[in-house]
Protein backbone atom coordinates (compact mmCIF):
# COMPACT_ATOMS: atom_id res chain seq x y z
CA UNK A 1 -126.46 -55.58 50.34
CA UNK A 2 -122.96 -55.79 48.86
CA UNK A 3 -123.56 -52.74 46.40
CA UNK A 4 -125.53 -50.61 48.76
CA UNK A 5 -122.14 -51.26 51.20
CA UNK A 6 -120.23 -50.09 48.29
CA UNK A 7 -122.05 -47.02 47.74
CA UNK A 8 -121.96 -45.94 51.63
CA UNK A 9 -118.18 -46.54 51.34
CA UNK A 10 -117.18 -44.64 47.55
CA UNK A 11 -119.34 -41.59 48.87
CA UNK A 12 -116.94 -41.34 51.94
CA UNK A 13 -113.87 -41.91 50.07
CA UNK A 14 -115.48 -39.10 47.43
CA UNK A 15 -115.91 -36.59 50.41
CA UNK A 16 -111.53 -36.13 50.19
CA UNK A 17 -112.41 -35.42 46.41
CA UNK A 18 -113.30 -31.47 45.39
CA UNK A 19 -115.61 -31.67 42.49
CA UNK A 20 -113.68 -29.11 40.21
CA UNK A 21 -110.30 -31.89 40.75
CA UNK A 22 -112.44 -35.27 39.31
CA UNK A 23 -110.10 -36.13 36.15
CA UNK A 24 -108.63 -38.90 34.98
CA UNK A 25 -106.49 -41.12 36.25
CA UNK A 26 -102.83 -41.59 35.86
CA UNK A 27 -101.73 -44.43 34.85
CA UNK A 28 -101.25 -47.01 37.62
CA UNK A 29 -102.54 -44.55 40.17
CA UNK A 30 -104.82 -45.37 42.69
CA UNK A 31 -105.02 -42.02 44.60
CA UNK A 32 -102.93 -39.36 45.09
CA UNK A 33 -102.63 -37.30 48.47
CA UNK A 34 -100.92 -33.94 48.24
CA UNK A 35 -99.84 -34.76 45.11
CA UNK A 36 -98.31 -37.64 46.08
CA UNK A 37 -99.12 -40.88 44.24
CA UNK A 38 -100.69 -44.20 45.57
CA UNK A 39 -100.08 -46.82 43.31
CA UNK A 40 -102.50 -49.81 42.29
CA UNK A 41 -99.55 -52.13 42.59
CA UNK A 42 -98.83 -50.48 46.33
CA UNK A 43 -102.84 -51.27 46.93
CA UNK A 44 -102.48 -54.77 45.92
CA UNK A 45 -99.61 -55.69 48.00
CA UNK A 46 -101.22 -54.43 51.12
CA UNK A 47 -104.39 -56.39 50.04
CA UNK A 48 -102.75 -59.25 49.23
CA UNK A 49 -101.24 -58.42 53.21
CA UNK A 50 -104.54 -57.85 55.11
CA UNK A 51 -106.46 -60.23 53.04
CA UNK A 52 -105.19 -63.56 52.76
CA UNK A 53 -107.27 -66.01 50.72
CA UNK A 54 -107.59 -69.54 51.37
CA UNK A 55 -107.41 -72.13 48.64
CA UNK A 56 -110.81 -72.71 46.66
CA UNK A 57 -112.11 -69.76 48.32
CA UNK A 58 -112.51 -66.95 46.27
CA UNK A 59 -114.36 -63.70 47.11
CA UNK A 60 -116.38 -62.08 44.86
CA UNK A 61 -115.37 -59.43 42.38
CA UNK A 62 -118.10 -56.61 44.34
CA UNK A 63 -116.35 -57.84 47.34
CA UNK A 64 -113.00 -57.70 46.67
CA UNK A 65 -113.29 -54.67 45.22
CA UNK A 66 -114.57 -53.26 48.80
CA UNK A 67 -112.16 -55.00 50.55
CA UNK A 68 -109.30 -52.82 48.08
CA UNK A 69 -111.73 -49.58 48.72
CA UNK A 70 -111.03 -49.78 52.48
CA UNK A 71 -107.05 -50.48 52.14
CA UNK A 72 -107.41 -47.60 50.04
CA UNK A 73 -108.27 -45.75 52.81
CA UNK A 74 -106.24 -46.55 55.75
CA UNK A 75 -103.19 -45.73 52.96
CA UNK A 76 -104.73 -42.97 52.23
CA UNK A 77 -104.85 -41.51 56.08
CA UNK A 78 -101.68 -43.47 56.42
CA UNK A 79 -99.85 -41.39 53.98
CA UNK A 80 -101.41 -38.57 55.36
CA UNK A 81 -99.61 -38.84 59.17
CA UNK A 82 -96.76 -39.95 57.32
CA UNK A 83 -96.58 -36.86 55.04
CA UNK A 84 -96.65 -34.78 58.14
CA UNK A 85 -94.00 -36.76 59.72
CA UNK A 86 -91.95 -35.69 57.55
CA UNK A 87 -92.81 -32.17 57.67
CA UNK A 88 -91.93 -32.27 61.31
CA UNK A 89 -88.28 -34.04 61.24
CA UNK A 90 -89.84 -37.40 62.92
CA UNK A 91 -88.79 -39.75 60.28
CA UNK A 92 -87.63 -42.83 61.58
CA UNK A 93 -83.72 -43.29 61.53
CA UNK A 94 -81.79 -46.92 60.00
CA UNK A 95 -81.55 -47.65 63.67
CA UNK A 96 -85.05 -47.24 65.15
CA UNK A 97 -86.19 -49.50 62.23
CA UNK A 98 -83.11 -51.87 62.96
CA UNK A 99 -84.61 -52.41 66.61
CA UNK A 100 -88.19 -52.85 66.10
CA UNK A 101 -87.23 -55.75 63.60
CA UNK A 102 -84.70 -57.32 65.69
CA UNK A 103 -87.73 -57.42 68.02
CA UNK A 104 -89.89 -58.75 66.50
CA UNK A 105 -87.20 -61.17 65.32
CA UNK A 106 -86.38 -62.21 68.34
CA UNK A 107 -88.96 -65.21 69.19
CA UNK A 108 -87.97 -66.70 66.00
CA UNK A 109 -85.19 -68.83 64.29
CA UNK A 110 -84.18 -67.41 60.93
CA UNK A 111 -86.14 -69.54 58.88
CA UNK A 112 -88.80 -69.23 60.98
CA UNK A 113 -89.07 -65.71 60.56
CA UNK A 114 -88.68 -65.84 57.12
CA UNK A 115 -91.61 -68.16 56.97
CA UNK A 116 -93.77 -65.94 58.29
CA UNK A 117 -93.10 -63.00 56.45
CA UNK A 118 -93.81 -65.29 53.42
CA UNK A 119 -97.30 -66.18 54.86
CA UNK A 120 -98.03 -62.27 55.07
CA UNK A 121 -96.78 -61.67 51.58
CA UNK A 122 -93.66 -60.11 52.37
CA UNK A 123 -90.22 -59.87 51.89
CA UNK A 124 -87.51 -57.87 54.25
CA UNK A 125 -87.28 -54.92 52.49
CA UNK A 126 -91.49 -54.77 52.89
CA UNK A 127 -91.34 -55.08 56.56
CA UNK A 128 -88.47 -52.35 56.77
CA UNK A 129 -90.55 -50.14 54.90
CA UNK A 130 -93.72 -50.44 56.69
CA UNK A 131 -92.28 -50.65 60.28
CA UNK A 132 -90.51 -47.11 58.92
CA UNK A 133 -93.90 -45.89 58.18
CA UNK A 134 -94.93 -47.08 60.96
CA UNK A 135 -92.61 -45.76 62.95
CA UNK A 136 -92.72 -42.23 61.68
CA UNK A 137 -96.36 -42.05 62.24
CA UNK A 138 -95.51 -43.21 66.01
CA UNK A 139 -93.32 -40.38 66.51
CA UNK A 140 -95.76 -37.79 64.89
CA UNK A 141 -98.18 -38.96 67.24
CA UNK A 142 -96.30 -38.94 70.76
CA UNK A 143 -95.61 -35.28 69.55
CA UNK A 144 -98.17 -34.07 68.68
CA UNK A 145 -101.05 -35.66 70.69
CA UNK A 146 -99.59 -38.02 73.83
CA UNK A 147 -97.23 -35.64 74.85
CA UNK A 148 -99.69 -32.86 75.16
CA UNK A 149 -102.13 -34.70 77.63
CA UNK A 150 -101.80 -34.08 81.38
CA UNK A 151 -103.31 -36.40 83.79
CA UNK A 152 -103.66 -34.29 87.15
CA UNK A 153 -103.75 -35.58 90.89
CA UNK A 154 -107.64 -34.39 90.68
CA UNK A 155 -108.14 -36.00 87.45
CA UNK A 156 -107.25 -39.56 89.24
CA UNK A 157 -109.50 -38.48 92.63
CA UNK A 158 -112.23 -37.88 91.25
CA UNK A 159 -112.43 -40.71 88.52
CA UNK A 160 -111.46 -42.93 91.80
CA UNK A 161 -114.49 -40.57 93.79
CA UNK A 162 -116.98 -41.71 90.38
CA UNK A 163 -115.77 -45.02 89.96
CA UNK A 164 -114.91 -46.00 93.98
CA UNK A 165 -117.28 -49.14 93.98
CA UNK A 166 -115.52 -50.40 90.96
CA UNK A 167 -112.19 -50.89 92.67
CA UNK A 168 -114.09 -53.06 95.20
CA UNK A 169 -113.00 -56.44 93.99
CA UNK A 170 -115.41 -59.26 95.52
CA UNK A 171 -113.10 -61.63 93.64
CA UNK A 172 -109.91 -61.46 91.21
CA UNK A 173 -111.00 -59.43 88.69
CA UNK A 174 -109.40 -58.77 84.84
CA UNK A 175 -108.88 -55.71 82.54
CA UNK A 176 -109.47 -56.74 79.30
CA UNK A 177 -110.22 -54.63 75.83
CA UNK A 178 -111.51 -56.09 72.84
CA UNK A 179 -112.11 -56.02 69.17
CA UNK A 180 -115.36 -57.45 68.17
CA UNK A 181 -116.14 -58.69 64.90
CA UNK A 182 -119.86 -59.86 64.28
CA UNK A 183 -121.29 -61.66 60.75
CA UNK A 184 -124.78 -60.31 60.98
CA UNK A 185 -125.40 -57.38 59.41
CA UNK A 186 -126.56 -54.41 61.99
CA UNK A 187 -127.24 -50.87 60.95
CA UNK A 188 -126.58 -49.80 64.77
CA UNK A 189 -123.23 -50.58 64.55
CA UNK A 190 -120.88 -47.50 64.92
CA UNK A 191 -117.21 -47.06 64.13
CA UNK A 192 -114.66 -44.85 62.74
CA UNK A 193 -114.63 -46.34 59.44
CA UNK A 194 -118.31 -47.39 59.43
CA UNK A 195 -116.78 -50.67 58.48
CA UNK A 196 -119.67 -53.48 59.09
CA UNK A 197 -119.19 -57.00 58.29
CA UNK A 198 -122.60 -58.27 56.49
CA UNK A 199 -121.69 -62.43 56.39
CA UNK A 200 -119.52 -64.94 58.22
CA UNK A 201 -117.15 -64.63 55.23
CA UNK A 202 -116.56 -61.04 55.46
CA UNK A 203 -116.28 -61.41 59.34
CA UNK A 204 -113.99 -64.09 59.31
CA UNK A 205 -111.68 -62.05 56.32
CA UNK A 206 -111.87 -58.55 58.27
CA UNK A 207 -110.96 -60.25 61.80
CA UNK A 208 -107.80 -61.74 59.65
CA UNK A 209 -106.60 -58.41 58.43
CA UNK A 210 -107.41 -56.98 61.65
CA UNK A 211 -105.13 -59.59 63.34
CA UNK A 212 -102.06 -58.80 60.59
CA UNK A 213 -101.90 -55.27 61.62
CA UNK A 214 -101.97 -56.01 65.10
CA UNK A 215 -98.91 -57.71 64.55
CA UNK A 216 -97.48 -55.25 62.42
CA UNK A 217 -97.40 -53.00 65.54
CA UNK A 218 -100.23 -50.47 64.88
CA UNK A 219 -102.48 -49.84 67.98
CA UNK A 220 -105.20 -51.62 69.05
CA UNK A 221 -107.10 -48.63 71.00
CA UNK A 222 -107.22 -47.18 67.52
CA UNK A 223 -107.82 -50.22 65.37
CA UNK A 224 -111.32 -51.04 68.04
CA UNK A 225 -112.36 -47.49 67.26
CA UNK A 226 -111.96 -47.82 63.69
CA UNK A 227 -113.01 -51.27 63.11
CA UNK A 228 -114.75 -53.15 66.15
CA UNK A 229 -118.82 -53.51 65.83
CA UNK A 230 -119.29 -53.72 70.09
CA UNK A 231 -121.16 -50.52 69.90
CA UNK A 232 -120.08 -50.05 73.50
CA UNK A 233 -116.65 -50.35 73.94
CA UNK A 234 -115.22 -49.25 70.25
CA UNK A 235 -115.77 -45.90 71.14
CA UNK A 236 -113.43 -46.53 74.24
CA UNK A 237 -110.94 -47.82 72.34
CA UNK A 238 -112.57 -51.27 72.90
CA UNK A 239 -112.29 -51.31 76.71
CA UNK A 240 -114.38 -53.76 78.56
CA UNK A 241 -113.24 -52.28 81.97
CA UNK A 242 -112.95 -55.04 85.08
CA UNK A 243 -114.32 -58.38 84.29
CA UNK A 244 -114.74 -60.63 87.27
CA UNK A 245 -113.11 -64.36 86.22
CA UNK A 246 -116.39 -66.09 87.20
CA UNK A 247 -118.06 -64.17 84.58
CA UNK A 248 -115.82 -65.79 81.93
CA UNK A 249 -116.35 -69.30 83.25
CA UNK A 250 -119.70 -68.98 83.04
CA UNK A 251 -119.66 -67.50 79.59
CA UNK A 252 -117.04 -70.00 78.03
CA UNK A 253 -114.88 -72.07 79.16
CA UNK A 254 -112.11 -72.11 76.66
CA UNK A 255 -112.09 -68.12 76.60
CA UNK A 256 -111.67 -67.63 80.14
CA UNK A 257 -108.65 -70.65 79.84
CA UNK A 258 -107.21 -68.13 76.65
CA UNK A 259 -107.14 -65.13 78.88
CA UNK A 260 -105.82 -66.93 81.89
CA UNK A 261 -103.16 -67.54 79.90
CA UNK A 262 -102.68 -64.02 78.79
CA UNK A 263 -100.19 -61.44 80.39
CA UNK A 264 -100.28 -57.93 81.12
CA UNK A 265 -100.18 -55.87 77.53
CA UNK A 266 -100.40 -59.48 75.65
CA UNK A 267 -103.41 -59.62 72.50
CA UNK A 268 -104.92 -62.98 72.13
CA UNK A 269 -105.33 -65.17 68.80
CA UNK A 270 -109.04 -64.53 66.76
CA UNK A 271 -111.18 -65.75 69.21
CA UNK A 272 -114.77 -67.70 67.69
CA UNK A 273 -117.70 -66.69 69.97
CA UNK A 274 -121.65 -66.76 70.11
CA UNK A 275 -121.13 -63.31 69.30
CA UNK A 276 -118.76 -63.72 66.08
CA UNK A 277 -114.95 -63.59 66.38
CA UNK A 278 -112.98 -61.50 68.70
CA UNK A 279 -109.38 -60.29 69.82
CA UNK A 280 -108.72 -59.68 73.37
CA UNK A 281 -105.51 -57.73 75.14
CA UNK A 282 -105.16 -57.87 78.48
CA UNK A 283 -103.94 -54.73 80.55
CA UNK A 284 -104.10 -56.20 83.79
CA UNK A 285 -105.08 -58.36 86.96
CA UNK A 286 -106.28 -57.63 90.15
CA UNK A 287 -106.84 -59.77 93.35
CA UNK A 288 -109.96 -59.83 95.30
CA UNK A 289 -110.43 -56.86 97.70
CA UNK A 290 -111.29 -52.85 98.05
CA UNK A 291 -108.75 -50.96 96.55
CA UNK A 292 -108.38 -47.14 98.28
CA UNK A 293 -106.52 -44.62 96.29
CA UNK A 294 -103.01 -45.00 97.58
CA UNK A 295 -102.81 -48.34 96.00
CA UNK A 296 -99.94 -48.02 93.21
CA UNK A 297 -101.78 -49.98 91.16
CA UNK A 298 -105.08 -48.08 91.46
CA UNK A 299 -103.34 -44.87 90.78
CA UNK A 300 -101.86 -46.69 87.70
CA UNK A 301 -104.98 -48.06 86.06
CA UNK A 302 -106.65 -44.48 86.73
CA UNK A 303 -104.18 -42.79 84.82
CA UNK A 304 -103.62 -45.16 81.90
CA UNK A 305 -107.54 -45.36 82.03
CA UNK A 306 -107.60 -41.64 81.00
CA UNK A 307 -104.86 -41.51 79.00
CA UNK A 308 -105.92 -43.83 76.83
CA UNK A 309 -109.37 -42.01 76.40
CA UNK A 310 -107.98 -38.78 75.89
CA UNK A 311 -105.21 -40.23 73.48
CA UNK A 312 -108.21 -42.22 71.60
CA UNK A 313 -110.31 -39.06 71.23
CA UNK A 314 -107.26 -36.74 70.38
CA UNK A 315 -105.99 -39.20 67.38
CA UNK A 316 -109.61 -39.31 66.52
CA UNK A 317 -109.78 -35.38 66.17
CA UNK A 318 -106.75 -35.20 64.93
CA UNK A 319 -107.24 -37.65 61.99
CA UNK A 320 -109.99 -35.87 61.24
CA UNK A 321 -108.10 -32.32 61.08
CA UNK A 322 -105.65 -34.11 59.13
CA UNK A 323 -107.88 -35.43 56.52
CA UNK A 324 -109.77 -31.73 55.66
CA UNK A 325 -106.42 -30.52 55.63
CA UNK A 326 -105.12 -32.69 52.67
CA UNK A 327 -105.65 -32.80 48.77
CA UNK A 328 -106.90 -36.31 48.16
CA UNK A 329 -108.12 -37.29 44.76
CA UNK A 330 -109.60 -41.00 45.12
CA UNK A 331 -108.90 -42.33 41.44
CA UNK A 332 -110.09 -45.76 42.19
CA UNK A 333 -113.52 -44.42 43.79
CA UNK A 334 -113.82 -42.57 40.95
CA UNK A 335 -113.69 -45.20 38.58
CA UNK A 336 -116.06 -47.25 40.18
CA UNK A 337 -118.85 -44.38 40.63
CA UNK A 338 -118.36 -43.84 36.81
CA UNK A 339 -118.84 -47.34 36.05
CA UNK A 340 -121.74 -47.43 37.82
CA UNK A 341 -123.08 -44.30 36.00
CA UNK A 342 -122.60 -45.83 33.03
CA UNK A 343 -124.91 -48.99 33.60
């Protein structure tokens, strides 16, 4: 199962590879993309981010070897964005980076903070450079794709017009969207990345990493398409829509206490279910009652409603756009699939 995974993902990373361009690797290079080099030691220090290990429990070589496959990957597409960033003028500046950390500084002492850049594997000058990636990409993206999208007066009617009975609240209701993370293995499972957990392990290690970039700041409309296995809400950006609070009583006890606890535009801890291990955000609450058009708040959640789906589908497109665009050359796919011819 583990080398048939491997196989599904090397011929997708091989797809950015022309045939006429397969050559040997520089040394220490793990891929370049227009030209630009990805280094093994850059792939191991994201690893070592996304995939912390616990003592005594050491993956497989087949698996790790996956696991650096699909960081691969998301730097590849990340240095992609970034790349074009830069071709734009929407580098991040000293002081945009300067904020962000100071935010996410601010719930912390010091030391504190210090300790838990430790626990992720890395220092200050790490963070700064990946919230300045981060950042960049951000920018590239509010340009190019959110800023574009228009969310008309008729738009909102008639998604109210489709959707009226919805809005009809018998009791309080939630909004919730969700990352789902399963351990059985299920061919039906669709996602960006085709990324399917096949074991508990693997579930429990791509939940973790899932988790880390959360906090890191990237999105989590994105990160459901690309990674959650809840074949009906990752293609919505993992939205679960209204959930009435009964409904979460009666399916567990301790969630519905979690998301109780939640507010508005807050993501939960990893969540262990019947279902595997999820990650919840809540977008909002809503009392008991019909809601008719006028409502603020109705005219609110209808327009971030399509936004989001429009802004999911454009990055979606536009990733892929991106992607036959650039020069990749995979050098650590490569070595793998001639390994494997070898045996």
């Amino acid at each position: 199962m583990l080398f048939s995974r491997t196989v599904v993902i090397v011929v997708a990373l091989l797809a950015f590879i022309p045939s006429s361009c397969k050559k040997s690797a520089p040394a220490n290079v793990a891929a370049t993309v227009n030209s630009r080099a990805i280094t093994h030691a850059e792939v191991d220090k994201q690893f070592a981010f996304q995939f912390s290990v616990p003592p005594g429990d050491r993956p497989s070589d087949d698996q790790t070897t996956i696991q650096k496959l699909e960081v691969l990957r998301s730097m590849v597409d990340n240095e992609i964005m970034l790349q074009r960033a830069e071709k734009l003028g929407l580098m991040a500046t000293d002081s945009d980076v300067d904020a962000k950390q100071t935010e996410l500084k601010a719930p912390y002492t010091q030391e504190e903070f210090l300790k838990q850049l430790k626990a992720k594997n890395m220092t200050l000058d790490d963070l700064k450079t990946q919230l300045r990636r981060d950042l960049s990409i951000q920018k590239l993206f509010n340009k190019e794709i959110t800023s574009h999208i228009t969310i008309t007066d008729k738009d909102v009617s008639d998604f109210y017009a489709a959707n009226k009975a919805s809005f009809n609240l018998a009791e309080p209701q939630i909004h919730l969207t969700r990352i789902l993370v399963t351990p059985a293995p299920d061919p039906n499972v669709r996602n960006l990345k085709a990324d399917k957990a096949q074991s508990d392990d693997q579930a429990r290690k791509k939940v973790t990493m899932i988790e880390n970039r959360l906090r890191n700041g990237e999105d989590f409309g994105l990160l459901a398409q690309s990674y959650s296995e809840d074949p009906t809400s990752a293609p919505n950006g993992g939205d679960l829509g209204f959930i009435a609070e009964s409904a979460l009583e009666k399916a567990n006890v301790e969630l519905r206490k979690l998301v109780m606890e939640l507010k508005p535009g807050q993501v939960s801890k990893i969540i262990k279910t019947q279902e595997g291990y999820s990650i919840l955000k809540l977008i909002s609450r809503e009392p008991a009652g019909q809601r008719d058009l006028n409502d603020p708040k109705v005219q609110q959640t209808i327009r971030e409603t399509l936004l989001n789906r429009k802004d999911q589908l454009l990055k979606a497109a536009y990733y892929e756009v991106a992607r036959n665009e650039a020069q990749v050359l995979n050098y650590l796919a490569l070595r793998i699939t001639a390994a494997r011819e070898k045996k």
